[in-house]
Protein backbone atom coordinates (compact mmCIF):
# COMPACT_ATOMS: atom_id res chain seq x y z
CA UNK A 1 111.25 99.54 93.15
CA UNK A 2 112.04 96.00 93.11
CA UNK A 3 110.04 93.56 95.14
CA UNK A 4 111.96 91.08 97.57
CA UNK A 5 112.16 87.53 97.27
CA UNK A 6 109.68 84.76 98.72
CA UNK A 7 110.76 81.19 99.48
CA UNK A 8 108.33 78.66 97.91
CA UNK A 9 107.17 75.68 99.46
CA UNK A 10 105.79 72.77 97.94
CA UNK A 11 104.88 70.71 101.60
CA UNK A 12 103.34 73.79 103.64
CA UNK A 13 102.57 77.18 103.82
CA UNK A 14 105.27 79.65 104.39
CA UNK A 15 104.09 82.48 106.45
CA UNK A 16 105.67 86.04 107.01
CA UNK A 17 105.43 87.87 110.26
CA UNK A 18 106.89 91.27 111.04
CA UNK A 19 105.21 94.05 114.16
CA UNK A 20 105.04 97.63 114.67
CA UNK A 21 104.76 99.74 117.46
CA UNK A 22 107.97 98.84 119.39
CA UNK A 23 109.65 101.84 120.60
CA UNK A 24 106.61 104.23 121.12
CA UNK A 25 105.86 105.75 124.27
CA UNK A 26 102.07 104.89 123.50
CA UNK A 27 99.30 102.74 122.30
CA UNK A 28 99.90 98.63 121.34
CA UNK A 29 102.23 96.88 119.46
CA UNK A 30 100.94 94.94 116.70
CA UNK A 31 102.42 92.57 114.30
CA UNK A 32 100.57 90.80 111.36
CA UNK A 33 101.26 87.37 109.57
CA UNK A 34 100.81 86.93 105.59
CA UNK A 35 100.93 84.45 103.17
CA UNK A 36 101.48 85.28 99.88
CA UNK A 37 98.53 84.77 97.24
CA UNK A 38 99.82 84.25 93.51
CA UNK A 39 97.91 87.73 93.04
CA UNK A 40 99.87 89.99 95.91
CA UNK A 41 100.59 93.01 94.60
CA UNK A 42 104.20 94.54 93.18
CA UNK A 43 106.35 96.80 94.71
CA UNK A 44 106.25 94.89 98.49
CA UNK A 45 109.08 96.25 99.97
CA UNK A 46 109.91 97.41 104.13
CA UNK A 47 106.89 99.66 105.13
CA UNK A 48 109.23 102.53 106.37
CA UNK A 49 111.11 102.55 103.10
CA UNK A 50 107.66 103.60 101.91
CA UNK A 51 105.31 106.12 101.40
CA UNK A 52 102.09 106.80 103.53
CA UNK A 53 99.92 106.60 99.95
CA UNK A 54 102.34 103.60 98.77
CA UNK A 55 101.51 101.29 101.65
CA UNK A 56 97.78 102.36 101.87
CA UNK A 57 97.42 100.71 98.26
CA UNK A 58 99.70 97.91 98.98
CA UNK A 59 97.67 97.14 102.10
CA UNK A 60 94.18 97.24 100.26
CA UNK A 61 96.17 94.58 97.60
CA UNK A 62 97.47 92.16 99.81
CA UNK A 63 94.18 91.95 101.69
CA UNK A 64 92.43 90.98 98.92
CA UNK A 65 94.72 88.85 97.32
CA UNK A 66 96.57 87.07 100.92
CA UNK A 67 96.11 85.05 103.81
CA UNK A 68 96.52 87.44 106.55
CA UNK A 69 96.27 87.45 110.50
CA UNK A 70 97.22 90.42 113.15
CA UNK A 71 97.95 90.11 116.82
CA UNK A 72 97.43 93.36 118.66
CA UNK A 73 99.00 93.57 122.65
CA UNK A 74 98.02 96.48 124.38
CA UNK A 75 100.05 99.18 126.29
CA UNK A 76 98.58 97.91 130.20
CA UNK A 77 100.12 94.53 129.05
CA UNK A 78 103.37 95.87 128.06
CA UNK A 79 103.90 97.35 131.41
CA UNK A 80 103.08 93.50 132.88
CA UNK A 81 105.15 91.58 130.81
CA UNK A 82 107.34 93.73 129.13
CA UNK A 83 107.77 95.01 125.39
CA UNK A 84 109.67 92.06 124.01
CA UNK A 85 107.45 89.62 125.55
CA UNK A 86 104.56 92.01 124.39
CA UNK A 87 106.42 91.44 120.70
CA UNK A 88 106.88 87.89 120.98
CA UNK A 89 103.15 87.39 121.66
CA UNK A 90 101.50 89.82 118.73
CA UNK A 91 103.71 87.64 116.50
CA UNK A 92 102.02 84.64 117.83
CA UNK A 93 98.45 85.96 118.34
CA UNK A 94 99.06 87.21 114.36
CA UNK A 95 99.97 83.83 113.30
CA UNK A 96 97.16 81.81 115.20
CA UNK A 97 94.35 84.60 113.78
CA UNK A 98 95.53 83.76 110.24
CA UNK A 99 95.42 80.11 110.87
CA UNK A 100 91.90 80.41 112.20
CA UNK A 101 90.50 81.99 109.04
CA UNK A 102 91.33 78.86 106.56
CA UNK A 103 93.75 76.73 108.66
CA UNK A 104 96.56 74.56 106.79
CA UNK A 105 99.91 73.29 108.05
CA UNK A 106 102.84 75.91 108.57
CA UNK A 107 106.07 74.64 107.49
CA UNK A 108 107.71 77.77 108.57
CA UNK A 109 107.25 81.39 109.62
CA UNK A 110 109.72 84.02 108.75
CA UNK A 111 109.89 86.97 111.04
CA UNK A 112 111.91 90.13 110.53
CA UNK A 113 114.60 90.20 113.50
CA UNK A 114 117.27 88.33 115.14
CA UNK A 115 114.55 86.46 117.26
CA UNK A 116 111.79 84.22 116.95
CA UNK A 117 109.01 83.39 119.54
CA UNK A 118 109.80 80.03 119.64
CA UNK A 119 110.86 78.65 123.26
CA UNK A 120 109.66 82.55 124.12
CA UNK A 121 106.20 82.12 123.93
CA UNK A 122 104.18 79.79 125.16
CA UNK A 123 101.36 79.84 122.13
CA UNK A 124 104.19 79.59 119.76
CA UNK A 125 104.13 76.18 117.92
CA UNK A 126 105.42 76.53 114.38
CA UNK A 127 108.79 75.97 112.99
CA UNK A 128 110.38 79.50 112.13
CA UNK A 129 113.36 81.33 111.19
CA UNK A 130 114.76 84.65 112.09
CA UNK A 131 115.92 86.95 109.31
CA UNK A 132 117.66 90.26 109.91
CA UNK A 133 116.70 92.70 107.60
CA UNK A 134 113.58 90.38 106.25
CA UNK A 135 111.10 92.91 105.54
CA UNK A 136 113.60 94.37 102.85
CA UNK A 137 113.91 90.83 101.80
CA UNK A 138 111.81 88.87 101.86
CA UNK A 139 107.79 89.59 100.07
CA UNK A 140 105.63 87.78 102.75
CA UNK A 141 108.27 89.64 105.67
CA UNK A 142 107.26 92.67 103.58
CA UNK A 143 103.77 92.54 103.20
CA UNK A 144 103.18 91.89 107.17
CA UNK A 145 105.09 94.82 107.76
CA UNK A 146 103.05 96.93 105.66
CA UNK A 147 100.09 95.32 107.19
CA UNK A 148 101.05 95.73 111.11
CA UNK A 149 102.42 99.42 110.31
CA UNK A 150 98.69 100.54 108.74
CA UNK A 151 96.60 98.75 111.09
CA UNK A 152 98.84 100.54 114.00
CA UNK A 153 98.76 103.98 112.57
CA UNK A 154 94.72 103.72 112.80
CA UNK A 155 94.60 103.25 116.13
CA UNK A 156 96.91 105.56 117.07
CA UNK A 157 95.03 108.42 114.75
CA UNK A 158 91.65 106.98 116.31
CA UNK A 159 93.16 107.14 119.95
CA UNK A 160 94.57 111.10 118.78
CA UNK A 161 90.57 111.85 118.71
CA UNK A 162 90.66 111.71 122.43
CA UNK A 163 93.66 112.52 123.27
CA UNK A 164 94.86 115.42 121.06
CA UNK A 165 97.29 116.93 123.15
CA UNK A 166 100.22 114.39 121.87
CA UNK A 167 99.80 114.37 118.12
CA UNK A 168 99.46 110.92 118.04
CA UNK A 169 98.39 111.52 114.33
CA UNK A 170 101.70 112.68 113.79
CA UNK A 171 104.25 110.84 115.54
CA UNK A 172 102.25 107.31 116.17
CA UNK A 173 103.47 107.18 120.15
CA UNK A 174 107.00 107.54 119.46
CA UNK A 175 109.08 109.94 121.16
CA UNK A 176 109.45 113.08 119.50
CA UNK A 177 110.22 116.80 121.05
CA UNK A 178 106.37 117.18 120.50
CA UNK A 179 105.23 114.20 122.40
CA UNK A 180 107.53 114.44 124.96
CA UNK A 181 106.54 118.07 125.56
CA UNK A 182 102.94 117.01 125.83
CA UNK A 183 103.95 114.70 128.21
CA UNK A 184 105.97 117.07 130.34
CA UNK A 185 102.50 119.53 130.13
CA UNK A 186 99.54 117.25 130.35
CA UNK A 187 101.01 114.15 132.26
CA UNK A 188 100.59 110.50 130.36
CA UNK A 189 97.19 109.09 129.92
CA UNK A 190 96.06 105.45 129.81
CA UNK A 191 96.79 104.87 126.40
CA UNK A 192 100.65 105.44 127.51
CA UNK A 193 103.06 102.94 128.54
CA UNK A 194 104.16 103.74 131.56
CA UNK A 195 107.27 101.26 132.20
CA UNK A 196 109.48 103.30 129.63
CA UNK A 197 111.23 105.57 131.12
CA UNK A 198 109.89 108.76 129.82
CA UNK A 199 106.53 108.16 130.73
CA UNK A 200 107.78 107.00 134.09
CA UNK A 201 109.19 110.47 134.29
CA UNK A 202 106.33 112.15 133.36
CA UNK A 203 104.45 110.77 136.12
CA UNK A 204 106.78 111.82 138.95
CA UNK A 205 106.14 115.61 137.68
């Protein structure tokens, strides 16, 4: 597999920001922020174009060889501000947690998307750039996807510990016939995000 690209800058660091979590019915959204160490690991590539062992090692290498912050929002915060706002502030909460760790100036963030936080959230205050289809792209994109997709699957596999019923171990929060049946069954729980719409269903049952 061939590993994306990375702009280089000679002025400032050039950080990478992608988030997971989304579209699931459950649990946070998190996104993670990474600049690339002259170490990272090979094979960086879009964390769903990869396999569950794949990104477990990649994650373990860019940890120890990258700057690296994570911004978690969870679902009761979702509900009050809503999931893109919920997005736009894990990307920010990722990038300021990296920048507390060793500091340094940012002359831009790259984020996976058509959208940036900038003028969306109110934390934001770095120069950045959107680029659709980034994580495929772009190796510091990459690497924060793998990042926010691991650290995400843990909590939902913790949070499937007390709340079997949904086989949150298998389907992360997202929607599938399983989870929705579980839903349908058991009601949602407090782990659920009950502005979408299925979950809003689920309650009125």
């Amino acid at each position: 597999m061939s590993c994306p690209s990375s702009l280089v800058s000679s002025s400032g660091l050039v950080v990478g920001v992608d988030e997971a979590g989304r579209g699931p019915l459950a649990g946070p959204v998190v996104a993670a922020a990474v600049i690339l160490g002259a170490g990272a690991p090979q094979g960086l590539a879009d964390s769903k174009k990869l396999t569950a062992r794949r990104r477990a090692w990649l994650e373990v290498g860019i940890k120890e060889t990258c700057r690296w912050g994570l911004g978690v929002v969870e679902a009761d915060e979702i509900d009050r501000i809503n999931i893109f706002a919920a997005t736009m502030k894990a990307m920010t909460l990722a990038v300021a947690d990296l920048l507390d760790r060793d500091g340094g100036v940012v002359e831009m963030v790259l984020i996976d998307g058509n959208k940036t936080p900038a003028g969306r959230d109110p934390g934001w205050v770095w120069p950045a750039r959107a680029i659709v289809g980034g994580d495929a792209t772009e190796a510091a994109i990459s690497a924060a996807s793998i990042l926010a997709k691991e650290h995400r699957d843990r909590i939902m596999r913790d949070a499937a510990q007390k709340w079997p019923q949904y086989g949150w171990e298998r389907n992360a929060g997202y929607g599938t016939p399983e989870h929705l049946a579980a839903l349908r069954e058991h009601g949602p729980c407090v782990f659920h995000r009950r502005s979408f719409a299925p979950v809003a269903q689920a309650l009125l049952l």
